[in-house]
C-alpha atoms as a PDB file:
ATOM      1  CA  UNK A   1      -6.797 -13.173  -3.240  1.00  0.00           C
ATOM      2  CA  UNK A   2      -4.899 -12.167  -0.094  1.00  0.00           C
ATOM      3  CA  UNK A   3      -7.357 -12.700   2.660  1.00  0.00           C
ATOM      4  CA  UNK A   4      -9.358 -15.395   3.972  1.00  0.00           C
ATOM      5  CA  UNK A   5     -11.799 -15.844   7.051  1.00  0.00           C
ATOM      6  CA  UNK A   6      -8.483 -16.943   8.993  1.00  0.00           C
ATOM      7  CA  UNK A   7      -7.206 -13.255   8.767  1.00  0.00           C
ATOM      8  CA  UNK A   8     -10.159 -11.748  10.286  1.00  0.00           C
ATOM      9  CA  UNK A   9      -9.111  -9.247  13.256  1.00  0.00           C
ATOM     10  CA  UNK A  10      -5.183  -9.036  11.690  1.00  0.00           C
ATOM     11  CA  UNK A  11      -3.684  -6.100   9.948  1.00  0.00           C
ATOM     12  CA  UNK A  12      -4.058  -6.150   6.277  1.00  0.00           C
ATOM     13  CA  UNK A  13      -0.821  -4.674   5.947  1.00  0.00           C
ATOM     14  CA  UNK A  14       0.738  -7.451   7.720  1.00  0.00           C
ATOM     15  CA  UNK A  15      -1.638 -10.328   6.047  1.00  0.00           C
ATOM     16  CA  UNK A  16      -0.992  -8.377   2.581  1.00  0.00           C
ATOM     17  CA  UNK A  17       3.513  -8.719   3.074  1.00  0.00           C
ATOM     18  CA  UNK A  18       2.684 -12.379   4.459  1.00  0.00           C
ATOM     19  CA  UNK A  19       0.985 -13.145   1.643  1.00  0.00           C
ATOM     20  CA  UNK A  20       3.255 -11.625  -1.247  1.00  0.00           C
ATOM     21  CA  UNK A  21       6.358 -12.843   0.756  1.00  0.00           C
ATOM     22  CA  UNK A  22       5.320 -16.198   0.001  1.00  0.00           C
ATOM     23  CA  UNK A  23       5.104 -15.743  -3.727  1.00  0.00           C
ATOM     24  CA  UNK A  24       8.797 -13.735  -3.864  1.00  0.00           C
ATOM     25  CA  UNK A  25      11.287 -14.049  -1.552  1.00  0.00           C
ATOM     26  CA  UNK A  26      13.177 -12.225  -3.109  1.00  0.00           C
ATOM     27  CA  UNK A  27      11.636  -9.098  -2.535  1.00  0.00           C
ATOM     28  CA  UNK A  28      11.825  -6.828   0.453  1.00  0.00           C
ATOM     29  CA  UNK A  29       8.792  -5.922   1.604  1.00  0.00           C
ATOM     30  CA  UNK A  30       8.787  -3.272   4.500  1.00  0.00           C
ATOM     31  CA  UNK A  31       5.024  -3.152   5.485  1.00  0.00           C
ATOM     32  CA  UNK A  32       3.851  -0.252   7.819  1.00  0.00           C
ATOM     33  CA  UNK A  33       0.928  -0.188   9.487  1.00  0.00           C
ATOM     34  CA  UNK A  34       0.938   3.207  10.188  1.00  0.00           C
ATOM     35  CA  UNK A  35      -1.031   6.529   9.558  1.00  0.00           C
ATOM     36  CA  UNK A  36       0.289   8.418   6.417  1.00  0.00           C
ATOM     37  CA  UNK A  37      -0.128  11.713   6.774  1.00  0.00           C
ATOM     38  CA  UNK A  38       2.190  15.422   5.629  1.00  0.00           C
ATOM     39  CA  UNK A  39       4.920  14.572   7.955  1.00  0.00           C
ATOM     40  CA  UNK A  40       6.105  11.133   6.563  1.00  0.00           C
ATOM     41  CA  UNK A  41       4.718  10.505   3.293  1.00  0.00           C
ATOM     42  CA  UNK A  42       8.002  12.247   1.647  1.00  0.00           C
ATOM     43  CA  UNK A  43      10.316  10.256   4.073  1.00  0.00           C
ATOM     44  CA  UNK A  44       8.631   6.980   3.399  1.00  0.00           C
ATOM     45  CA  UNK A  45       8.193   7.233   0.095  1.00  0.00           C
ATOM     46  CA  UNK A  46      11.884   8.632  -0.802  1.00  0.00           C
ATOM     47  CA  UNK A  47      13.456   5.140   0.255  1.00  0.00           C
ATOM     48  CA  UNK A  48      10.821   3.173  -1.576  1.00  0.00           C
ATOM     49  CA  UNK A  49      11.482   1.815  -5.139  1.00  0.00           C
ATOM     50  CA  UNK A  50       7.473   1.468  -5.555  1.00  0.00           C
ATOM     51  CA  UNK A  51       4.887   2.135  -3.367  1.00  0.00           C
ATOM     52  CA  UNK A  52       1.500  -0.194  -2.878  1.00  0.00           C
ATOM     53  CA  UNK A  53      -1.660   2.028  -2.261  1.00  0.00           C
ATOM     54  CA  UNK A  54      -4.440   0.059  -0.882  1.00  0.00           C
ATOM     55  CA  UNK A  55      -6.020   2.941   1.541  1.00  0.00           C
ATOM     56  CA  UNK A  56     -10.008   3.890   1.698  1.00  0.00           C
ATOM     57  CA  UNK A  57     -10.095   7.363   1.407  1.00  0.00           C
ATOM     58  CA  UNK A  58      -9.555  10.091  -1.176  1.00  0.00           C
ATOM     59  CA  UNK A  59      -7.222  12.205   1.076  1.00  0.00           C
ATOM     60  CA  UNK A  60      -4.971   9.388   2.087  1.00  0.00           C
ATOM     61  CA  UNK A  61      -4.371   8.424  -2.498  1.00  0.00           C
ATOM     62  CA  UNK A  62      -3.993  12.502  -2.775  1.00  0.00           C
ATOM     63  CA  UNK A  63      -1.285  12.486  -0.479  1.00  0.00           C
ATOM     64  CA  UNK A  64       0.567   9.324  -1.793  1.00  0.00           C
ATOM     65  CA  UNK A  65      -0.071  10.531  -5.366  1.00  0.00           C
ATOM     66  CA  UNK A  66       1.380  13.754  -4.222  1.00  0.00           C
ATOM     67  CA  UNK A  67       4.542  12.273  -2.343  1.00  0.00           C
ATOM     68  CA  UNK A  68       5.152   9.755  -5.408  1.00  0.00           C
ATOM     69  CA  UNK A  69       5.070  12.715  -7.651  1.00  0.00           C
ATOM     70  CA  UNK A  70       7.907  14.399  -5.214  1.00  0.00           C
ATOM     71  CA  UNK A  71       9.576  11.790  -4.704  1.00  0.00           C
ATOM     72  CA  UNK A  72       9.779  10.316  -8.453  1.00  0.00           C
ATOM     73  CA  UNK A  73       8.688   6.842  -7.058  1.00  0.00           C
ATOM     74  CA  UNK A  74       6.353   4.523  -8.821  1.00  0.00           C
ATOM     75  CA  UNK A  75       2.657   4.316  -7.047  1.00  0.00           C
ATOM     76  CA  UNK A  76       0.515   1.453  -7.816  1.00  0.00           C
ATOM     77  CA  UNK A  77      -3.242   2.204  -6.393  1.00  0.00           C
ATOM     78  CA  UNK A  78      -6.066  -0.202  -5.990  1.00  0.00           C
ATOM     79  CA  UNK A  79     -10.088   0.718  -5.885  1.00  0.00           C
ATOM     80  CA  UNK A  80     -13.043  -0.959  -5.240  1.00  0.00           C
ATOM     81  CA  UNK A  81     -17.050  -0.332  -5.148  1.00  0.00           C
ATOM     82  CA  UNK A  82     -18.845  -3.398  -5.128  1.00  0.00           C
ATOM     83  CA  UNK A  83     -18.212  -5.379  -7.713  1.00  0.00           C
ATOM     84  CA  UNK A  84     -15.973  -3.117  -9.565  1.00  0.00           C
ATOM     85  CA  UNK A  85     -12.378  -2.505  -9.722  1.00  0.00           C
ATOM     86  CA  UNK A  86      -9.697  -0.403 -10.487  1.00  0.00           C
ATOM     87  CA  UNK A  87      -5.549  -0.444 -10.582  1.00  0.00           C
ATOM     88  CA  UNK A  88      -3.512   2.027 -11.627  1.00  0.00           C
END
């Protein structure tokens, strides 16, 4: 689990790197809290080695399946409807 009460009202993004940071530090993590959209999903995703998808919306996993398939990089997604999950 990577959020608690504490985190309400932060970024995931920057809870989520916290989080992972603290179980290997020895991984860079380069956490962006920014909108992903046409005109930097292939830069972003071109100096990636693997790419964590945790967005909300079906356009937003199109487009990163779409720029990991350009790209060549790995793309882990996440999904969840109420008591069911899904990672791919």
């Amino acid at each position: 689990i990577l959020f608690s009460a504490a985190d309400v009202g932060r970024p995931k993004v920057e809870v989520a790197a916290e989080q992972l940071r603290r179980h290997r530090d020895d991984v860079r993590i380069i956490a962006r809290n920014e909108h992903l959209d046409a005109s930097n999903a292939v830069e972003y995703f071109r100096d990636a080695d693997l790419v964590i998808d945790g967005s909300d919306t079906f356009t937003t996993k199109f487009l990163a399946a779409d720029a990991a398939e350009l790209t060549g990089t790995p793309l882990v997604w996440g999904s969840v409807l109420r008591f069911h999950g899904e990672v791919a």
